[in-house]
Protein backbone atom coordinates (compact mmCIF):
# COMPACT_ATOMS: atom_id res chain seq x y z
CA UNK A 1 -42.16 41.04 51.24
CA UNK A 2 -39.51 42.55 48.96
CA UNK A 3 -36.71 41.52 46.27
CA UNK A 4 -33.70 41.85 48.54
CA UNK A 5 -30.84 42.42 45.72
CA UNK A 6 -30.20 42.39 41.71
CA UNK A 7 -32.12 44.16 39.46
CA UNK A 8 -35.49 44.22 41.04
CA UNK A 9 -34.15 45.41 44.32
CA UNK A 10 -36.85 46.60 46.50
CA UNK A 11 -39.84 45.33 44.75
CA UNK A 12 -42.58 44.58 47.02
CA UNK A 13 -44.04 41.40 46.38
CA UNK A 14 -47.79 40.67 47.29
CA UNK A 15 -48.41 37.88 50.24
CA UNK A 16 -51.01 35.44 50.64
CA UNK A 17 -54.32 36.94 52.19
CA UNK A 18 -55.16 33.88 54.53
CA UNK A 19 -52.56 30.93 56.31
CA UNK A 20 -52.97 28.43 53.66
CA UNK A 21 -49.73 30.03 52.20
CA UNK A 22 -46.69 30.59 54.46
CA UNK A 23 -44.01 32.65 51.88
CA UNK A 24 -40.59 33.06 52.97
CA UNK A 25 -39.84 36.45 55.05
CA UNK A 26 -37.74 38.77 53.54
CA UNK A 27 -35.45 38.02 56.17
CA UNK A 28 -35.13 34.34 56.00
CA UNK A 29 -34.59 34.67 52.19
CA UNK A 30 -32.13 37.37 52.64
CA UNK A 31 -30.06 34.52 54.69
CA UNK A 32 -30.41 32.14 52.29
CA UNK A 33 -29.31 33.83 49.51
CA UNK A 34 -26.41 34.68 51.20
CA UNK A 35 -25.10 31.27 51.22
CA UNK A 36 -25.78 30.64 47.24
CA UNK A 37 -25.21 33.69 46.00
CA UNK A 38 -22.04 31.86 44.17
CA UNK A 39 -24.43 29.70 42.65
CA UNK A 40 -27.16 31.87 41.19
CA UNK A 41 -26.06 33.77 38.12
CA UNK A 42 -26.93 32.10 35.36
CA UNK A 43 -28.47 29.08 36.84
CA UNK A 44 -31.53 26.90 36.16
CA UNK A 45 -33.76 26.57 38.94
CA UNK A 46 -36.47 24.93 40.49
CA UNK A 47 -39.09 26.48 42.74
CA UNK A 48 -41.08 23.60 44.21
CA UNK A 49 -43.66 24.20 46.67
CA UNK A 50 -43.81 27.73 44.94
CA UNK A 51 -46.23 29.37 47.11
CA UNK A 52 -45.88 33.25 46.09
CA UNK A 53 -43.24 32.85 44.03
CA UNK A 54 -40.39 34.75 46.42
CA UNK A 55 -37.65 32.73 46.05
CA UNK A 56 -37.62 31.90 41.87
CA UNK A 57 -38.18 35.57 41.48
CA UNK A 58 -35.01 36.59 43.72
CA UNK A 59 -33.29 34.16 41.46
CA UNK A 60 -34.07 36.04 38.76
CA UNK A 61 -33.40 39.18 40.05
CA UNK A 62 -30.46 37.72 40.65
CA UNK A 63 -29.13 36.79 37.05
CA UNK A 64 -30.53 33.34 36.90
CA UNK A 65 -30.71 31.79 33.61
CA UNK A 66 -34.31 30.13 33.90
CA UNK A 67 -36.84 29.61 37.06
CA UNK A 68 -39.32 26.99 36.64
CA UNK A 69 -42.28 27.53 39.49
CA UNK A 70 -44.19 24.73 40.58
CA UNK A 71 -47.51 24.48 42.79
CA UNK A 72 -50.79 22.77 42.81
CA UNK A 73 -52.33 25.29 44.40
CA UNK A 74 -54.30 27.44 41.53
CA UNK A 75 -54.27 30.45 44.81
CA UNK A 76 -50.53 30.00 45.04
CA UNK A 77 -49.98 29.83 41.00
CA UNK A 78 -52.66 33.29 40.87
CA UNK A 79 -50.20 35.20 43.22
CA UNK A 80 -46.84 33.67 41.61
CA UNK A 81 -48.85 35.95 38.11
CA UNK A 82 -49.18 38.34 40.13
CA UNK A 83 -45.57 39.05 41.48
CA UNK A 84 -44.04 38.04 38.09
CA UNK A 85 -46.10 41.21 36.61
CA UNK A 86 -43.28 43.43 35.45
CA UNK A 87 -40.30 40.97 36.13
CA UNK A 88 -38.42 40.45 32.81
CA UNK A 89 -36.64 36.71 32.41
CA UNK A 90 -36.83 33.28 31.15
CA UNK A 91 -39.20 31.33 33.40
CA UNK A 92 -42.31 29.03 33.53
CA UNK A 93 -45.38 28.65 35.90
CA UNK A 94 -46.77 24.94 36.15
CA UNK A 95 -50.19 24.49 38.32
CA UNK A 96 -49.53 21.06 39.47
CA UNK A 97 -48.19 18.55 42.06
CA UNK A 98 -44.57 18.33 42.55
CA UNK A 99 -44.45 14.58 41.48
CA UNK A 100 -45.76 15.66 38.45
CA UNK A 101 -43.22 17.91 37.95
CA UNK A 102 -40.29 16.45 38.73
CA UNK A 103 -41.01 13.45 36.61
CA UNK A 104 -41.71 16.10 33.50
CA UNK A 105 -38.31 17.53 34.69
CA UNK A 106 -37.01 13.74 33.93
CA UNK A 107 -38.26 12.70 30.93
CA UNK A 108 -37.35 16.04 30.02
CA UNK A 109 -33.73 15.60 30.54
CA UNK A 110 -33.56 18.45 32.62
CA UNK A 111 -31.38 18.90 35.43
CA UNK A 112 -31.22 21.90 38.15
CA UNK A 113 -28.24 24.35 39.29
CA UNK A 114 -30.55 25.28 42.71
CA UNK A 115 -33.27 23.75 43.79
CA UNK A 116 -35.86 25.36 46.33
CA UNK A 117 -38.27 22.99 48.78
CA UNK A 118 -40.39 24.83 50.59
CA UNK A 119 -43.52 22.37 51.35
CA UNK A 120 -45.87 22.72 54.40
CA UNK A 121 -43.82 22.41 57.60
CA UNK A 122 -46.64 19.46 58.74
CA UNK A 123 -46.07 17.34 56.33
CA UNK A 124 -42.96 14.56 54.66
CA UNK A 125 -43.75 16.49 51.00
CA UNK A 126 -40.45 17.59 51.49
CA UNK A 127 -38.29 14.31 52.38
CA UNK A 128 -40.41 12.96 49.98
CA UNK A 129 -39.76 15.18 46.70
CA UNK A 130 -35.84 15.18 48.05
CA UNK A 131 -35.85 11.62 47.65
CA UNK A 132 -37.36 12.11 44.17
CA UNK A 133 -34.96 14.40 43.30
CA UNK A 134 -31.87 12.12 44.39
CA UNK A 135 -33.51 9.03 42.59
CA UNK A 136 -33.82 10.93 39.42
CA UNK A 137 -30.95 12.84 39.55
CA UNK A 138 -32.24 16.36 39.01
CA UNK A 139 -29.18 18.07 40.80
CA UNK A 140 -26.33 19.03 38.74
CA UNK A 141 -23.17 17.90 40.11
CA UNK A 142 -22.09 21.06 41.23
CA UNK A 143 -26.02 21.92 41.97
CA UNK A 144 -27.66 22.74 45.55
CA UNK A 145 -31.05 21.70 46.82
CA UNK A 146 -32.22 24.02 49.81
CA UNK A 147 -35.13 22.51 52.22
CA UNK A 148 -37.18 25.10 54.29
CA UNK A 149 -38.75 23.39 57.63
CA UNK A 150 -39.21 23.98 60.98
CA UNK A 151 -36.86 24.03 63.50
CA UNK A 152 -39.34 21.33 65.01
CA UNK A 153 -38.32 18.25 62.73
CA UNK A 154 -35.16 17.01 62.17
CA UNK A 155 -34.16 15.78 58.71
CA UNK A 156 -31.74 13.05 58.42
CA UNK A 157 -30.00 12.46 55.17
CA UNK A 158 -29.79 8.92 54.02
CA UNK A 159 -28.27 9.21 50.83
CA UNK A 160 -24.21 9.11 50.49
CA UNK A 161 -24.10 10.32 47.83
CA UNK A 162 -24.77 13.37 49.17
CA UNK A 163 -24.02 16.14 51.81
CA UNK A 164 -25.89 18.44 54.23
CA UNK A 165 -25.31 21.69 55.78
CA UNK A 166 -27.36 22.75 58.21
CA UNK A 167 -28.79 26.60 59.13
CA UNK A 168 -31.06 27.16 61.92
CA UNK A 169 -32.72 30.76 61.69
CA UNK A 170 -35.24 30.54 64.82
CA UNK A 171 -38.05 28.70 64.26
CA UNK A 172 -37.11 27.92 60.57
CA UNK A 173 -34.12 25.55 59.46
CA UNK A 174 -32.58 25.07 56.01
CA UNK A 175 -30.48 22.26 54.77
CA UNK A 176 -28.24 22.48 51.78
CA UNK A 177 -27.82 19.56 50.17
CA UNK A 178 -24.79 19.08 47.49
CA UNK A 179 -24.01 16.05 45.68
CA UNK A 180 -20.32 14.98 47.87
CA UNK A 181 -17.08 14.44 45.80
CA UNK A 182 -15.81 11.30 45.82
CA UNK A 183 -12.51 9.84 44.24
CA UNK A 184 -10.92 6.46 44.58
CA UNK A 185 -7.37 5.21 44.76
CA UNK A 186 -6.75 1.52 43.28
CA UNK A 187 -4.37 -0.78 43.79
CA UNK A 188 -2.93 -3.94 44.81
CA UNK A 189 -1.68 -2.77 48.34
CA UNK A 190 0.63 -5.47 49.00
CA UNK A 191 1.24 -4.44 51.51
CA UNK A 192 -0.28 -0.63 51.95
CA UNK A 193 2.49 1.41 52.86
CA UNK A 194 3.33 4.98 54.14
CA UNK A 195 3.85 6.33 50.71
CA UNK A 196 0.13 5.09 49.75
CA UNK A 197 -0.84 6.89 53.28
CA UNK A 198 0.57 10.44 51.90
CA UNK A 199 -1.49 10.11 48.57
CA UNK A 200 -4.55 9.01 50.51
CA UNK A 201 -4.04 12.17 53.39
CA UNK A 202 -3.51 14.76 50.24
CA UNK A 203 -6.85 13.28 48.44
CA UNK A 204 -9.29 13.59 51.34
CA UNK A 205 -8.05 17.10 51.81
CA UNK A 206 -9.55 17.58 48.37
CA UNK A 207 -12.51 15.24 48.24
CA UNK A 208 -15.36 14.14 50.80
CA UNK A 209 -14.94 10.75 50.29
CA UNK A 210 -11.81 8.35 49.10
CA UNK A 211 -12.81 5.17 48.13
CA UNK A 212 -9.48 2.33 48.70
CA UNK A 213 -10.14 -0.60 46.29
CA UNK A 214 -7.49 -3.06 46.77
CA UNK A 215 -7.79 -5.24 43.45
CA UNK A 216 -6.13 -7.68 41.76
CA UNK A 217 -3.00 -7.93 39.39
CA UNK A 218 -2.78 -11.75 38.27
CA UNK A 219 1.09 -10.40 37.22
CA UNK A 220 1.91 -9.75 40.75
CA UNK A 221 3.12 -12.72 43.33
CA UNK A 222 1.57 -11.43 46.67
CA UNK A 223 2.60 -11.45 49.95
CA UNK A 224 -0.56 -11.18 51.39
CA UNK A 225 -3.83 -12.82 50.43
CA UNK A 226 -6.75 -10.90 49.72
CA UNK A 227 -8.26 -10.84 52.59
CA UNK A 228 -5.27 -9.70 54.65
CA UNK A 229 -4.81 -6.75 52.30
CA UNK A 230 -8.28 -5.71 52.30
CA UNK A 231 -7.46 -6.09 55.70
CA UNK A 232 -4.46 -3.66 55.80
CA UNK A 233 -6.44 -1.12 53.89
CA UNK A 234 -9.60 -1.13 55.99
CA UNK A 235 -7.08 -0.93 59.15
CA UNK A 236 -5.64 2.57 57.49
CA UNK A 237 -9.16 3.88 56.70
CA UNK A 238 -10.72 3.28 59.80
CA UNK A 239 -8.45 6.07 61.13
CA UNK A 240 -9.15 8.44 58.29
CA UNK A 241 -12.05 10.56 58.23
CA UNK A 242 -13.91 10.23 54.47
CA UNK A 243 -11.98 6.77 54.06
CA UNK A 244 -13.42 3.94 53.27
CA UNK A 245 -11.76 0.29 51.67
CA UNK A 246 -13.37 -2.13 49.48
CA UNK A 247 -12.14 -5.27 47.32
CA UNK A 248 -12.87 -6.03 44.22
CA UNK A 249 -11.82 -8.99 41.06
CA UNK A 250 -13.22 -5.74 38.72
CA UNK A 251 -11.51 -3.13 36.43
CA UNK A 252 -10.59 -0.18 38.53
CA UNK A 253 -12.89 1.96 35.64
CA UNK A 254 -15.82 -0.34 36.57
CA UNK A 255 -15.69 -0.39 40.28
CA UNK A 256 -14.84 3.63 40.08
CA UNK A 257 -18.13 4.14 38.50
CA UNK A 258 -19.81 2.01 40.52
CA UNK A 259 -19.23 3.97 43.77
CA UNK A 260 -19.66 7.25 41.89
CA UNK A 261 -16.01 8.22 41.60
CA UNK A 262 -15.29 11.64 39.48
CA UNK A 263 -11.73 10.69 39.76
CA UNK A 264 -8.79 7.52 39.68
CA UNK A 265 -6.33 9.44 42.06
CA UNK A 266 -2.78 7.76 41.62
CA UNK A 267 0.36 8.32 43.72
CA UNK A 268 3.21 8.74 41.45
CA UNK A 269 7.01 8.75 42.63
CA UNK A 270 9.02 10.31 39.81
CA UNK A 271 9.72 10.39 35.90
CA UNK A 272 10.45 5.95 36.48
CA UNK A 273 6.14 6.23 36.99
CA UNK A 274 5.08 8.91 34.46
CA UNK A 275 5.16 7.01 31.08
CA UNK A 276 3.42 3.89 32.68
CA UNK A 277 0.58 5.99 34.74
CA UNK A 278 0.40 8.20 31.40
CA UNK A 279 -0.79 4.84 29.33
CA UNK A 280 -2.91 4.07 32.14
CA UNK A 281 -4.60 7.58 32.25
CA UNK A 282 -4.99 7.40 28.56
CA UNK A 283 -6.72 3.84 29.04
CA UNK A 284 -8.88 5.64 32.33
CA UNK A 285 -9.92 8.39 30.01
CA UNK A 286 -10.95 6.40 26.97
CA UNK A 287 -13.15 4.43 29.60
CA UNK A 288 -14.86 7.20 31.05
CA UNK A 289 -13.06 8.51 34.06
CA UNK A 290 -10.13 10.67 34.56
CA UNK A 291 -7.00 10.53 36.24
CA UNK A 292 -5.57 13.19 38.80
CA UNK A 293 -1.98 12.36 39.76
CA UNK A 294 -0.69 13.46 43.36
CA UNK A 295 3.46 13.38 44.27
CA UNK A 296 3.97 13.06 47.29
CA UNK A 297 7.95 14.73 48.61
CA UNK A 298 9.70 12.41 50.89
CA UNK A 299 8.47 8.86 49.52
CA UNK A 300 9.49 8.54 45.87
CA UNK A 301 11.79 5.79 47.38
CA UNK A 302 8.93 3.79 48.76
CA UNK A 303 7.54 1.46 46.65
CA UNK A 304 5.87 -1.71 47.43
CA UNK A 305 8.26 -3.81 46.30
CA UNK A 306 10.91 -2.20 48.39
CA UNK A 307 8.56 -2.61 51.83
CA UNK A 308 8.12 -6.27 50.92
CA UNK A 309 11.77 -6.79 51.27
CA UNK A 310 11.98 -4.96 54.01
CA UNK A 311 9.44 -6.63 55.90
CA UNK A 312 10.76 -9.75 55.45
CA UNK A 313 13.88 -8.67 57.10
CA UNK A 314 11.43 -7.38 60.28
CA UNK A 315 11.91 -3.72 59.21
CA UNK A 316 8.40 -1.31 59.34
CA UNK A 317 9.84 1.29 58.78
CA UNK A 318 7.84 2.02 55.32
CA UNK A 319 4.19 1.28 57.03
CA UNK A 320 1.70 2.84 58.68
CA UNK A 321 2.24 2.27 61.75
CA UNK A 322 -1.58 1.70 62.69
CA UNK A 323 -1.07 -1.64 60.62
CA UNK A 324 1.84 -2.75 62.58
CA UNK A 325 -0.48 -4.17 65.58
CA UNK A 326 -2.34 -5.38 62.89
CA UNK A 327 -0.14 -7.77 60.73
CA UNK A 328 1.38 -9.04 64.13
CA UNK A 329 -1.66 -10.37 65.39
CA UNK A 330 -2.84 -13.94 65.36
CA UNK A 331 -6.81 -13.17 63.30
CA UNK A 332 -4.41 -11.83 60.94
CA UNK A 333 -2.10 -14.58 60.23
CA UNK A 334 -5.71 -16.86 59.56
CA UNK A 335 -7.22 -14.40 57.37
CA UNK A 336 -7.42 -16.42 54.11
């Protein structure tokens, strides 16, 4: 085995003398490199399952800020000494379990820019300290975990509020797991309307995940009930890929933190919006969440008061028209 790039470039590293051991290949870690490279420079990582230490000490070679390594094994901790040996950096070496560790890593208050899990293929130590990691939120937001197994076993990934990308190199198969960006647009949605559609379209091409949350304004005298909105909403989502509606008698700030939103996203039409979204940002912002603002060409004259009217004139002009079907049929009309 060798350092593949950074300053240590073509360092040999020793390798375990019997099977109880099973260090990444050059190769294999050559790959996966490849596909954080963004992420290493000044990073604090996690080597779990350290075995001979290969992948912290690329990091470091690499530019990262810290490496922690972490293995029960005393063997495995001996030859992690052994290739640190002339390796300058920031990094410790902890001879213990990987429960142990991560729970330090916890009450420590640390969290981890990359994360390496690299357990026995024959075993769930992996799925196991994963799930650890996601329950204790060890990732930084804009972190990567990256589980080594064999091509054997498939991992399924439970958690939403995360994301997997999957590598298959042979016999050996890494996932990348990143936390998934989610946002969520709030609002009365009486009724939904093409102009909402056109905000909703330009946030999922920038998040994973766009949460609807039709809520309540006790100012507002509604044409639909709730459950025929939440109706209308789920109707539009179901036909958009990362969409997903929800009601709610809650704040938007508390039901945006509740489904892990980084962002409010608001449609706005024109200067008429601007001073009353500002206030609302402001109010967002002082409650822990911010605001992004998307404008939308071609629907500043759609507002839901406007497709109200209309609609009670027959015109659908202003909705989507995979709601049309919908508010025509007779389950509709008994929603209540």
């Amino acid at each position: 085995m060798r350092i593949v790039a950074g300053k240590y470039r073509g360092k040999n590293l020793a390798s375990p003398k019997n099977d109880d051991v099973r260090p990444t290949t050059t190769r294999i870690k050559e790959t996966l490199f490849n596909v954080v490279q963004g992420y290493v420079l000044d990073s604090v990582v996690l080597d779990l399952f350290a075995g001979s230490g290969a992948l912290g000490i690329e990091a470091i070679s690499r530019g990262a800020k810290r490496v922690d390594f972490v293995d029960r094994s005393k063997d495995s901790i001996s030859l992690v000494y052994q290739n640190l040996k002339g390796i300058d950096g920031d990094y410790t070496v902890q001879n213990v379990d990987f429960m142990s560790a991560l729970r330090s890593a916890y009450v420590a208050g640390e969290k981890y820019d990359l994360i390496f899990i690299d357990p026995p293929y024959a075993t769930s130590l992996g799925e196991m300290a994963l799930q650890t990691i996601f329950d204790l939120g060890l990732l930084k937001e804009d972190g990567i975990a990256i589980f080594e197994h064999g091509s054997e076993k498939k991992y399924e990934l439970t958690d939403n509020r995360y994301k997997m990308r999957t590598k298959v190199m042979g016999t050996i198969t890494a996932e990348f797991i990143t936390h998934k960006t989610v946002a969520m647009m709030a609002g009365s949605y009486d009724p939904f309307t093409r102009g909402h559609e056109a905000v909703l379209d330009e946030a999922l091409r920038r998040f994973d995940e766009v949460v609807v949350a039709c809520l309540i304004n006790p100012d507002k005298d509604y044409l639909f009930n709730d459950a025929q909105r939440l109706a209308i909403c789920e109707e539009v989502c179901k036909w958009k890929k990362g969409a997903r509606a929800l009601f709610s008698t809650k704040d938007a700030v508390d039901v945006a933190k509740e489904v892990n939103a980084e962002v409010l996203v608001r449609g706005i039409r024109g200067d008429g919006d601007k001073a009353y979204e500002k206030a609302m940002a402001d109010y967002n912002r002082e409650h822990g969440i911010d605001t992004l603002f998307i404008e939308v060409d071609g629907f500043k004259d759609v507002s839901s008061t406007r497709v109200r009217e209309e609609l009670n004139k027959g015109d659908y002009k202003n909705l989507p028209n995979v709601i049309i079907p919908l508010i025509n049929s007779k389950e509709f009309n008994e929603l209540s």
